[in-house]
Protein backbone atom coordinates (compact mmCIF):
# COMPACT_ATOMS: atom_id res chain seq x y z
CA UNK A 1 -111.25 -145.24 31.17
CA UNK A 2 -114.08 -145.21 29.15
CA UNK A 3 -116.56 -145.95 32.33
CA UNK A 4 -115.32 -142.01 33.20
CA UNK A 5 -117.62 -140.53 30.77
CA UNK A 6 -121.09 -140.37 31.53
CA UNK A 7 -122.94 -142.37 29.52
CA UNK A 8 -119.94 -143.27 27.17
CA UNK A 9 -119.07 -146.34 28.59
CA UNK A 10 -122.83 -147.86 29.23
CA UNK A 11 -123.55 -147.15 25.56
CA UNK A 12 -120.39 -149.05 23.80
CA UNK A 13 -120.55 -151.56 26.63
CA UNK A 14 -123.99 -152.01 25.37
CA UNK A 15 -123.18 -152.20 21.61
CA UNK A 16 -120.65 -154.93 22.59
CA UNK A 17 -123.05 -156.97 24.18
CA UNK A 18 -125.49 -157.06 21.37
CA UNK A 19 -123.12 -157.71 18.78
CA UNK A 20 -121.87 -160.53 20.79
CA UNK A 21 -125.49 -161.84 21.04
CA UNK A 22 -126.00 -161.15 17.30
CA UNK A 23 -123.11 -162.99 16.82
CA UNK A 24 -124.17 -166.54 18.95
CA UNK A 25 -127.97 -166.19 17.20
CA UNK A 26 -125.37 -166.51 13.41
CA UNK A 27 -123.92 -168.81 14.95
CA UNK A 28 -126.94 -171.08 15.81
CA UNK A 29 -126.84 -170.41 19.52
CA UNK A 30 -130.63 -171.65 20.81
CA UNK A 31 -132.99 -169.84 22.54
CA UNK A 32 -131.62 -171.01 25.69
CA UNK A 33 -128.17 -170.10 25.03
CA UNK A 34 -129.46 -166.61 23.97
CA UNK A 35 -131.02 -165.94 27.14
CA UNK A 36 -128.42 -166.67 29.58
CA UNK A 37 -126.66 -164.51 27.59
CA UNK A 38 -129.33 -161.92 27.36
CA UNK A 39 -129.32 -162.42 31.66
CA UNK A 40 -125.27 -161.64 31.97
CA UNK A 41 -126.08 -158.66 30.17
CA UNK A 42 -128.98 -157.78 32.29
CA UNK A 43 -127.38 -158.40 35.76
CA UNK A 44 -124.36 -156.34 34.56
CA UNK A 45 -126.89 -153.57 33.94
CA UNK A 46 -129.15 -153.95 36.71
CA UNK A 47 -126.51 -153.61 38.90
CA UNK A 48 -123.26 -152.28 37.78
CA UNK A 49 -125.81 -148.73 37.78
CA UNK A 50 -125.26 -149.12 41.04
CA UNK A 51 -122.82 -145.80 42.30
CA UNK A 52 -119.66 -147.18 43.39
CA UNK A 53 -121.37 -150.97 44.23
CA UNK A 54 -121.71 -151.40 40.52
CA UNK A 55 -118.08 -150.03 39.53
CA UNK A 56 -117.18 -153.19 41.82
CA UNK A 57 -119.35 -155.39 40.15
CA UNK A 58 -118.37 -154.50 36.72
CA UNK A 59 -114.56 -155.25 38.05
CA UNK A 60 -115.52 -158.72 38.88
CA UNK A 61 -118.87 -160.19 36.74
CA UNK A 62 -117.52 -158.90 32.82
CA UNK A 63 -120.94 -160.02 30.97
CA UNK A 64 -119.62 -160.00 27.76
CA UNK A 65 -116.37 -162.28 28.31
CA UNK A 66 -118.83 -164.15 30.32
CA UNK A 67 -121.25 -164.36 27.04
CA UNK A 68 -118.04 -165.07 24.58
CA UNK A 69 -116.83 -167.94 26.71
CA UNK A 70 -120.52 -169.09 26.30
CA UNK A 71 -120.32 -168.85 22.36
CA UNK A 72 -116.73 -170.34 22.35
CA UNK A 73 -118.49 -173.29 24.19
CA UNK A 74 -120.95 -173.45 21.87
CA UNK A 75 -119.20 -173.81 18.67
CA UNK A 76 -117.37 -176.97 20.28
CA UNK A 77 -120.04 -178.31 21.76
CA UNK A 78 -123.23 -176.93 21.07
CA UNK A 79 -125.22 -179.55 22.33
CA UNK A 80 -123.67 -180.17 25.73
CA UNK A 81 -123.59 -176.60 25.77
CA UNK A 82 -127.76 -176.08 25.26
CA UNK A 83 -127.92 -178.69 27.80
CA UNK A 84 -126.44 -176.62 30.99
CA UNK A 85 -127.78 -173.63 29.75
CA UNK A 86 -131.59 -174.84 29.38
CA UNK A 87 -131.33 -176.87 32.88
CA UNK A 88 -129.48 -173.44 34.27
CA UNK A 89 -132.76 -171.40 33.01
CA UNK A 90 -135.00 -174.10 34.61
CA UNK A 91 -133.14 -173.86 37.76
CA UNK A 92 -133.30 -170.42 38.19
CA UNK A 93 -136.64 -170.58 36.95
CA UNK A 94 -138.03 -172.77 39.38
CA UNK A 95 -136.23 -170.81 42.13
CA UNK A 96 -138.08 -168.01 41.23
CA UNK A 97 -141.42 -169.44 41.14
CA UNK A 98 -140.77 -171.12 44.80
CA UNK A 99 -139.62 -167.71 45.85
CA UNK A 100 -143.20 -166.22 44.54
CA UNK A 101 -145.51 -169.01 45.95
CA UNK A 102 -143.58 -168.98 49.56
CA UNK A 103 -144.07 -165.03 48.97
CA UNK A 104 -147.44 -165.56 48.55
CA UNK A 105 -148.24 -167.69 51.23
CA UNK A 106 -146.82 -165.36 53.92
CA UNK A 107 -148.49 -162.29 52.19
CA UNK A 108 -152.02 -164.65 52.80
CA UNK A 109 -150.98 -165.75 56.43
CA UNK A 110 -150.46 -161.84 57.34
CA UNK A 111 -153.55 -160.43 55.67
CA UNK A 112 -155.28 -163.47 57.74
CA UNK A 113 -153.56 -162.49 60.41
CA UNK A 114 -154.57 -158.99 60.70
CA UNK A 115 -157.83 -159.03 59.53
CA UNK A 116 -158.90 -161.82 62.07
């Protein structure tokens, strides 16, 4: 209900979120930890501003019981825990940087490519 009003909903939604972040950094979370959460909360931004595409989104992805299932996790078992989360951030790291390079090369093929 609160979604309705403009605004209204983003900015508690967004309060939420930090606090629950605030929260996991108390609580010892590490850096890796932190920044998945810090992602759930940025995908849910990104693109439940989406018109009627993010309303969807939001329905299905909920960042912040996402991010308190994480902290939950953590306080039983923080190091297991750090574990998937830092070789989740190198995962999706290294995706991204393979995306870039193969980017790259077929930005360098088609400049060669046109220019002769």
């Amino acid at each position: 209900m609160i979604g309705l009003v403009p605004g209204l909903g983003d900015l508690l939604g967004g309060a939420a979120s930090a606090y629950i972040i605030l929260e996991a950094a108390r609580a010892g979370a590490s850096a890796s930890i932190l920044v998945r959460m810090a992602a759930n909360v940025g995908i849910d931004t990104l693109i439940g501003a989406l018109p009627v595409i993010g309303d969807l989104f939001d329905f299905a992805w909920k960042s912040n019981a996402r991010n308190v299932r994480l902290l939950a996790r953590h306080v039983d078992a923080p190091v297991e825990t750090r574990r998937a989360s830092t070789a989740l951030l190198v995962a999706v790291l290294g995706t991204l940087a393979l995306i870039a390079v193969g980017a790259s090369v077929v930005a360098i093929y088609v400049i060669r490519r046109l220019i002769g």
